[in-house]
PDB file of N, CA and C in Angstrom:
ATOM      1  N   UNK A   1       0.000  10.160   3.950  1.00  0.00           N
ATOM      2  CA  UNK A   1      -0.800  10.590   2.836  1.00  0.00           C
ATOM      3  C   UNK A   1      -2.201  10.889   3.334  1.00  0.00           C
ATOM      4  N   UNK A   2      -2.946  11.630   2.556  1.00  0.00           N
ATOM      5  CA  UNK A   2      -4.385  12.037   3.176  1.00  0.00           C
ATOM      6  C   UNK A   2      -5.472  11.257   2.442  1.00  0.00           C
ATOM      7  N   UNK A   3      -4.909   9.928   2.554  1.00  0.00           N
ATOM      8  CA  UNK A   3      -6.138   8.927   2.228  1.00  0.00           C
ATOM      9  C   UNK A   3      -6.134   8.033   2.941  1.00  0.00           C
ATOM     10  N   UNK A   4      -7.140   6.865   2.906  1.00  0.00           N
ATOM     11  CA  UNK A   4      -7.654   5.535   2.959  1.00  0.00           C
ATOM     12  C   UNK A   4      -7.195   4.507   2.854  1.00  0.00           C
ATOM     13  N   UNK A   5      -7.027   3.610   2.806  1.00  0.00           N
ATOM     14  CA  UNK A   5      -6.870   2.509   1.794  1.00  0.00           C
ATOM     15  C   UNK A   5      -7.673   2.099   1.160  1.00  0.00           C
ATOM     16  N   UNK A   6      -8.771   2.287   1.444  1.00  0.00           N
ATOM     17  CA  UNK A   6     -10.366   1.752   0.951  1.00  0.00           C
ATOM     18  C   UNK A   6     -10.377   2.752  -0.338  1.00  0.00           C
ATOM     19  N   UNK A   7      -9.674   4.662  -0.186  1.00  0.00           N
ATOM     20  CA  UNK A   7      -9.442   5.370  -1.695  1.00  0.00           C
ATOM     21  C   UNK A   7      -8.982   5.296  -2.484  1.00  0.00           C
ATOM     22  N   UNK A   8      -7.732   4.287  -2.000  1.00  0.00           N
ATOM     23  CA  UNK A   8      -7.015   4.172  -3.248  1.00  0.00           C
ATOM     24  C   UNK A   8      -7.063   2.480  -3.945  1.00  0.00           C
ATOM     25  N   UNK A   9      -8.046   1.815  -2.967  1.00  0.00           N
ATOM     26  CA  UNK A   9      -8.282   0.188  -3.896  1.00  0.00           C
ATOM     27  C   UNK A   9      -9.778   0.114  -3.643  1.00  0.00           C
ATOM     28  N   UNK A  10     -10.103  -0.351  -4.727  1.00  0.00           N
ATOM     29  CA  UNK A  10     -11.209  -0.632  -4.699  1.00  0.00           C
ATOM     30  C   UNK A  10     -11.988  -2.126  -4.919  1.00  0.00           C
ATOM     31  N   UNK A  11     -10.661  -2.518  -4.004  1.00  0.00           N
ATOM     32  CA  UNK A  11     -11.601  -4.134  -3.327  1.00  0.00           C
ATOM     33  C   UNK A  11     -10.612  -4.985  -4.564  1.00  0.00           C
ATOM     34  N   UNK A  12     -11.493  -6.406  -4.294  1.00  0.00           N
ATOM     35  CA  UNK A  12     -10.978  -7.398  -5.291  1.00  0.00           C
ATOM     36  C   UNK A  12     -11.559  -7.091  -6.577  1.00  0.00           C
ATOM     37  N   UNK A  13     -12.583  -6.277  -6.418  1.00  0.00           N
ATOM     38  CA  UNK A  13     -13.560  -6.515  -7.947  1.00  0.00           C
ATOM     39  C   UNK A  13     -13.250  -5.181  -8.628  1.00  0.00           C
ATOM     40  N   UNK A  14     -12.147  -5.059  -9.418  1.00  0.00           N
ATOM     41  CA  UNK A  14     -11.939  -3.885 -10.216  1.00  0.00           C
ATOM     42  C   UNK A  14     -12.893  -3.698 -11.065  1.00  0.00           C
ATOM     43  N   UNK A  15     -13.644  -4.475 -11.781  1.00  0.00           N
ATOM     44  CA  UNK A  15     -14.233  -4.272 -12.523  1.00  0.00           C
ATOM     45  C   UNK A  15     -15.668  -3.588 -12.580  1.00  0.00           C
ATOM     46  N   UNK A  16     -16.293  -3.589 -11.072  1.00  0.00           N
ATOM     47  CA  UNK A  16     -16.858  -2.732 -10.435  1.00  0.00           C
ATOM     48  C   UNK A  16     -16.958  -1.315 -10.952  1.00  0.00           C
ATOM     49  N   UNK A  17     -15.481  -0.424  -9.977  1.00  0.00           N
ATOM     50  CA  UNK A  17     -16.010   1.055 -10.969  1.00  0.00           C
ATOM     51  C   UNK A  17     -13.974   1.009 -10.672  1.00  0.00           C
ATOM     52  N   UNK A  18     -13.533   1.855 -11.371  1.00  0.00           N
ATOM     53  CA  UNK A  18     -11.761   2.443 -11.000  1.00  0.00           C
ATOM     54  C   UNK A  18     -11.814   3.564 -10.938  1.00  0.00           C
ATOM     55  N   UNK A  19     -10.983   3.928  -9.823  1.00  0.00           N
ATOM     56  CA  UNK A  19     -10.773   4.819  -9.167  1.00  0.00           C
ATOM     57  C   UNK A  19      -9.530   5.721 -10.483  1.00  0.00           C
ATOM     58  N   UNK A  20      -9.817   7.083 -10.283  1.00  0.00           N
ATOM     59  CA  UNK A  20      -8.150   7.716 -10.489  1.00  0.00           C
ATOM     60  C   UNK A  20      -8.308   8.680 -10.096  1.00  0.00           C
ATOM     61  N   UNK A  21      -7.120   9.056 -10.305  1.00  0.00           N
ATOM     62  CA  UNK A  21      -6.162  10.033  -9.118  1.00  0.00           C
ATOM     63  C   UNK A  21      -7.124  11.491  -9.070  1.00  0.00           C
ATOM     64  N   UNK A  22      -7.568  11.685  -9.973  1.00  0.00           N
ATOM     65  CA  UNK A  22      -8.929  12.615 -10.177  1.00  0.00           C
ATOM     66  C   UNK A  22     -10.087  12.449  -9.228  1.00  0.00           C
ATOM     67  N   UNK A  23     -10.583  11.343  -8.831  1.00  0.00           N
ATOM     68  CA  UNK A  23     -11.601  10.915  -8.036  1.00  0.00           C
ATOM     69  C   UNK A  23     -11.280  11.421  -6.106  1.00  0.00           C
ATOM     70  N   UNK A  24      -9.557  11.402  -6.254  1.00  0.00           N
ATOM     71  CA  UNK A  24      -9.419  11.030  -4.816  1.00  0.00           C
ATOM     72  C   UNK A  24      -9.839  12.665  -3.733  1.00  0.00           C
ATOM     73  N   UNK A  25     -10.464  12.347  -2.933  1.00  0.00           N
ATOM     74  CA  UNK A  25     -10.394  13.324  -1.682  1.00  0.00           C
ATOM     75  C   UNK A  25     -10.096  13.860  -0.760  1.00  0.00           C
ATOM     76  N   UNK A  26      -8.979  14.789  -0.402  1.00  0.00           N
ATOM     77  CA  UNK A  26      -8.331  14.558   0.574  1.00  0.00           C
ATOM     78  C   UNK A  26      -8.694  14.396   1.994  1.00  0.00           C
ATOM     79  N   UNK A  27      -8.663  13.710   2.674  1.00  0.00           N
ATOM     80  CA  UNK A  27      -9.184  13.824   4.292  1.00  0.00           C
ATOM     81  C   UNK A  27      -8.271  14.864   4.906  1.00  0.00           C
ATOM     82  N   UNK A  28      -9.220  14.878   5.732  1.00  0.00           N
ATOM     83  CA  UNK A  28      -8.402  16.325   7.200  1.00  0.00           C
ATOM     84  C   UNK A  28      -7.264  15.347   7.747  1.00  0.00           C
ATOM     85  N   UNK A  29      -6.916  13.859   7.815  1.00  0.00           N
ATOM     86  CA  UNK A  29      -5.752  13.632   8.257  1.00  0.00           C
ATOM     87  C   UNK A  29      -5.059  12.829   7.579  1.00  0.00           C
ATOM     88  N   UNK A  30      -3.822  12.399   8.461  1.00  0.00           N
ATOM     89  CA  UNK A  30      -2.959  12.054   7.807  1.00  0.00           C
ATOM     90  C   UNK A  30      -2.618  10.115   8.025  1.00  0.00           C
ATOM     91  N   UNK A  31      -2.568   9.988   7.110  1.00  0.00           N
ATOM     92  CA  UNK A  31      -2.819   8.075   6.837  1.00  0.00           C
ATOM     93  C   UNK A  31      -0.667   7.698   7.028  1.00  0.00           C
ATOM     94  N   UNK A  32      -1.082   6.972   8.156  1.00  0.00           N
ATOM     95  CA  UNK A  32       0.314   6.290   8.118  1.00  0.00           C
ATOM     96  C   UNK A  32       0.661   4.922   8.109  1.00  0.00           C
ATOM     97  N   UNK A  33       1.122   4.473   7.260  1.00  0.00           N
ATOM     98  CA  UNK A  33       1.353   2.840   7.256  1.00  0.00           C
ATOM     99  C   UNK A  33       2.663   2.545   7.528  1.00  0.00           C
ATOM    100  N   UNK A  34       2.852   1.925   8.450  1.00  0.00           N
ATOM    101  CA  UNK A  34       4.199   1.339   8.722  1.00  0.00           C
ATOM    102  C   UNK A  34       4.373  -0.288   8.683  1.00  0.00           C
ATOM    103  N   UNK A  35       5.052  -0.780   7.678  1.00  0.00           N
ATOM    104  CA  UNK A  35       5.226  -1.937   7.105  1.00  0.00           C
ATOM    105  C   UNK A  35       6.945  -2.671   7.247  1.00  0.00           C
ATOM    106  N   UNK A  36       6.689  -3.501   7.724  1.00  0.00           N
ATOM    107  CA  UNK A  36       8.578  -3.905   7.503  1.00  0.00           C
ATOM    108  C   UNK A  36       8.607  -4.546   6.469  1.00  0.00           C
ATOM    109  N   UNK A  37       7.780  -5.627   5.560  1.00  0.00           N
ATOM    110  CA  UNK A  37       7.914  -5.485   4.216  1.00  0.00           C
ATOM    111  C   UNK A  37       6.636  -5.231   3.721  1.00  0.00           C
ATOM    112  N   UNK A  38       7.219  -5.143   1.968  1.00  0.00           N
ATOM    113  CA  UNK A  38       5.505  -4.841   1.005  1.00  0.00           C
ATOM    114  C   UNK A  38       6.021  -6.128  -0.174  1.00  0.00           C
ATOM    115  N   UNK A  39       5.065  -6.286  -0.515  1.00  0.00           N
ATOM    116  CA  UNK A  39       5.414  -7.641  -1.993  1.00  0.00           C
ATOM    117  C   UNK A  39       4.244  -7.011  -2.695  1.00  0.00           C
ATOM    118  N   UNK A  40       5.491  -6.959  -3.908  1.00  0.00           N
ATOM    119  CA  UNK A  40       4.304  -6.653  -5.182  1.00  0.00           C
ATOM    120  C   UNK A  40       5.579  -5.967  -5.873  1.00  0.00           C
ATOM    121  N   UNK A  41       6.813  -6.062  -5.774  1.00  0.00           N
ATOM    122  CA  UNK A  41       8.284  -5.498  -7.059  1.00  0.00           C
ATOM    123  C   UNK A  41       8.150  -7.071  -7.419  1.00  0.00           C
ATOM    124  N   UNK A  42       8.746  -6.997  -8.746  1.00  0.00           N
ATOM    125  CA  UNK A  42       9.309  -8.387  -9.238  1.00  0.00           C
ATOM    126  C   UNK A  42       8.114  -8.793 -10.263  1.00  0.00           C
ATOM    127  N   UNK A  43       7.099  -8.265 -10.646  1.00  0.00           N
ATOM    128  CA  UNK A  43       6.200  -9.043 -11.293  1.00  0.00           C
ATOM    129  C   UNK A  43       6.145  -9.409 -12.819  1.00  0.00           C
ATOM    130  N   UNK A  44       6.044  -9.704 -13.434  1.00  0.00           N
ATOM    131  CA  UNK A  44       5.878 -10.313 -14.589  1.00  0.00           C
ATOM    132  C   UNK A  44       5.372  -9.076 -15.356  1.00  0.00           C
ATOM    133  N   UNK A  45       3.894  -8.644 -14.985  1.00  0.00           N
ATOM    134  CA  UNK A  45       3.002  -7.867 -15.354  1.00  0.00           C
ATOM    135  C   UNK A  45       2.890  -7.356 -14.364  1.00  0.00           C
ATOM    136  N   UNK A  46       1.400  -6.017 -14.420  1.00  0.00           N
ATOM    137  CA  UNK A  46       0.647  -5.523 -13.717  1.00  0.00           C
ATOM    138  C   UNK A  46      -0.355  -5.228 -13.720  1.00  0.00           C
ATOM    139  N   UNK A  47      -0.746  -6.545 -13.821  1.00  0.00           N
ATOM    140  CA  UNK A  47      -2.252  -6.786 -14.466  1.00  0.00           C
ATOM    141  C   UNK A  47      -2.583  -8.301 -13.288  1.00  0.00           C
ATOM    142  N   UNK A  48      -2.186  -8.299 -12.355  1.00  0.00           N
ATOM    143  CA  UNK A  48      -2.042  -9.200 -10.955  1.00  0.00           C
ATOM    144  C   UNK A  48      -1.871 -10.527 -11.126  1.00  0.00           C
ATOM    145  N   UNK A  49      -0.752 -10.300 -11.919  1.00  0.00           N
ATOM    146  CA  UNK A  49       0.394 -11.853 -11.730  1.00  0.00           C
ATOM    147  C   UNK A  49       0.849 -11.554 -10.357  1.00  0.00           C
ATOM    148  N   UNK A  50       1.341 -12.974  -9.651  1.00  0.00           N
ATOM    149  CA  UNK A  50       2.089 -12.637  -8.125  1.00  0.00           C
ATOM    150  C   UNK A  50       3.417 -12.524  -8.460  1.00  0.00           C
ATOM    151  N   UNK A  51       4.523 -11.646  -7.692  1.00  0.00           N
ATOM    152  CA  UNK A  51       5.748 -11.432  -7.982  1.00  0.00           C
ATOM    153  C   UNK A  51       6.478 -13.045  -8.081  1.00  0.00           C
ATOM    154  N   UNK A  52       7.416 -12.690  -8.589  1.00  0.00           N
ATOM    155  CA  UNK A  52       8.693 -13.890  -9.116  1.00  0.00           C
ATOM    156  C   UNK A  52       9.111 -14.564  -7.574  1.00  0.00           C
ATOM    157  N   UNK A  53       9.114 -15.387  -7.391  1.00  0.00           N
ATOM    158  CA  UNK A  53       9.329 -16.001  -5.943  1.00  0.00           C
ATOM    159  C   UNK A  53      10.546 -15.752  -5.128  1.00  0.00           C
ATOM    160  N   UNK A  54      11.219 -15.090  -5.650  1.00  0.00           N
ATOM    161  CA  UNK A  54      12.390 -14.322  -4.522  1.00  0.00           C
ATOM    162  C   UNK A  54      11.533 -12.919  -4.398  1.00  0.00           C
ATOM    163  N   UNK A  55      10.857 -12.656  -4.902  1.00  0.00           N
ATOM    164  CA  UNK A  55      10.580 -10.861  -4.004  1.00  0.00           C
ATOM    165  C   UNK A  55       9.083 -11.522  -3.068  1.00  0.00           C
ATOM    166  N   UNK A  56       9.069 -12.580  -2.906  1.00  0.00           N
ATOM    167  CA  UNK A  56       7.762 -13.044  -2.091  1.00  0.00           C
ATOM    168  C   UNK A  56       8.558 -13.290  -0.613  1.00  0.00           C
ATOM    169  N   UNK A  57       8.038 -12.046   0.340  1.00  0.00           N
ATOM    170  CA  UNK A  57       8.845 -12.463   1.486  1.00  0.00           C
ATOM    171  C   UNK A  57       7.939 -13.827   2.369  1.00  0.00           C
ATOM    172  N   UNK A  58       8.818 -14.331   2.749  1.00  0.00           N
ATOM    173  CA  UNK A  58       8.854 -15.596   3.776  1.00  0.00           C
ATOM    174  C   UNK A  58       8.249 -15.685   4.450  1.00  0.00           C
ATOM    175  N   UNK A  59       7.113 -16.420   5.205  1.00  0.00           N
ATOM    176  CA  UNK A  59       6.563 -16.061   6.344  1.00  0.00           C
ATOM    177  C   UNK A  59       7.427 -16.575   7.162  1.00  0.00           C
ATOM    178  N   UNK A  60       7.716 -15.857   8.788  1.00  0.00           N
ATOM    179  CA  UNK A  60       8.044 -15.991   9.730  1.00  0.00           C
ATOM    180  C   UNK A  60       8.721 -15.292  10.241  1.00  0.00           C
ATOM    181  N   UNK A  61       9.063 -15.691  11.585  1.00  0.00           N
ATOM    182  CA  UNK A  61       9.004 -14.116  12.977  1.00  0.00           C
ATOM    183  C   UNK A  61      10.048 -13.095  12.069  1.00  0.00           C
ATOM    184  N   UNK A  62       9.398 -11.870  12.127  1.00  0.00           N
ATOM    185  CA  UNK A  62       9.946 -10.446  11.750  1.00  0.00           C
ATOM    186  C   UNK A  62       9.988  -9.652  12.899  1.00  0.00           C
ATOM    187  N   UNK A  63      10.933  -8.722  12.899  1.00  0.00           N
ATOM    188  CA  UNK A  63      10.786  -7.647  13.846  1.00  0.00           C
ATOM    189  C   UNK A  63      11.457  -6.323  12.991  1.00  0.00           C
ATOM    190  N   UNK A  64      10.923  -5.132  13.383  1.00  0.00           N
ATOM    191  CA  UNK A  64      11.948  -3.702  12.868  1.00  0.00           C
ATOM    192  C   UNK A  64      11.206  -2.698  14.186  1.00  0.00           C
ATOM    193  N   UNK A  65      11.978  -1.861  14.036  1.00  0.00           N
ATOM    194  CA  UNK A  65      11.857  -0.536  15.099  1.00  0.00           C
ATOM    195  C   UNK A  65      11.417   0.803  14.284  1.00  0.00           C
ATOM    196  N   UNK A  66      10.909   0.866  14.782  1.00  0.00           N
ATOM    197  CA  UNK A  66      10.621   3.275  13.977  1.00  0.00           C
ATOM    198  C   UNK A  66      10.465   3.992  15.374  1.00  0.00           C
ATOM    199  N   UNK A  67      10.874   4.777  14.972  1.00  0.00           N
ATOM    200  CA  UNK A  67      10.670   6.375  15.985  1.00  0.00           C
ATOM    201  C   UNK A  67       9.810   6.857  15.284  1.00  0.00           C
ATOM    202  N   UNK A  68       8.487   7.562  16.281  1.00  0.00           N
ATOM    203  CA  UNK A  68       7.554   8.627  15.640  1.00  0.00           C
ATOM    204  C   UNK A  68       8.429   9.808  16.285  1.00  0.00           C
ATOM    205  N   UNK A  69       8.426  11.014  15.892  1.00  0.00           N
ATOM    206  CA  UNK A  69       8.864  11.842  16.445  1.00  0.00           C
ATOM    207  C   UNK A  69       8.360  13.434  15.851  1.00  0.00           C
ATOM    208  N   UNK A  70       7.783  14.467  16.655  1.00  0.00           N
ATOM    209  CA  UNK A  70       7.106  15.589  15.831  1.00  0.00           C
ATOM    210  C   UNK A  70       7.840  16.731  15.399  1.00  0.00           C
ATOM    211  N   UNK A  71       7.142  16.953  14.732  1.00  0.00           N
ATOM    212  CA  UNK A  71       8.306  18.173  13.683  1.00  0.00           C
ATOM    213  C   UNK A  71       7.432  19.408  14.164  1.00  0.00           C
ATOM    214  N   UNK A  72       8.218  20.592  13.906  1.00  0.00           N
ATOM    215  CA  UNK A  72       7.625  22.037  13.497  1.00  0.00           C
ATOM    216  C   UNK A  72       7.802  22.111  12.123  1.00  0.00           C
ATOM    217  N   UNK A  73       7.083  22.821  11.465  1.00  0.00           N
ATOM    218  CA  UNK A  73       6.565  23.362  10.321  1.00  0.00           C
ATOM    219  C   UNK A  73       6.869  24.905  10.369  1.00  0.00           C
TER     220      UNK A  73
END
């Protein structure tokens, strides 16, 4: 994606200013996150309750693999 992370959250203190999708800018590159898990399915709300305690992954040793590999366009 052609953002930040810093564009699309704006910290702990929402109440500060909120961002939307109107605000955002695209940068000249390209943002890649590679994650073997994410937590935040399962929630109650979305208004930052923490998910239901089975979608809270576990801490301890993880491993996964990715290939980068380049394309033509």
């Amino acid at each position: 994606m052609p953002y930040e992370i810093s564009d699309l959250d704006d910290g702990p203190r929402k109440d500060a200013h909120q961002s939307h999708s109107g605000d955002l800018i695209a940068r000249d590159y390209t943002v890649l996150q590679l994650r073997a898990f994410q937590m935040g399915i399962g929630c109650v709300n979305s208004w930052g309750a923490w998910p239901l305690k089975q979608y809270i992954p576990q801490y301890e040793d993880h491993t996964f693999t990715y290939i980068v590999k380049p394309v033509s366009l």
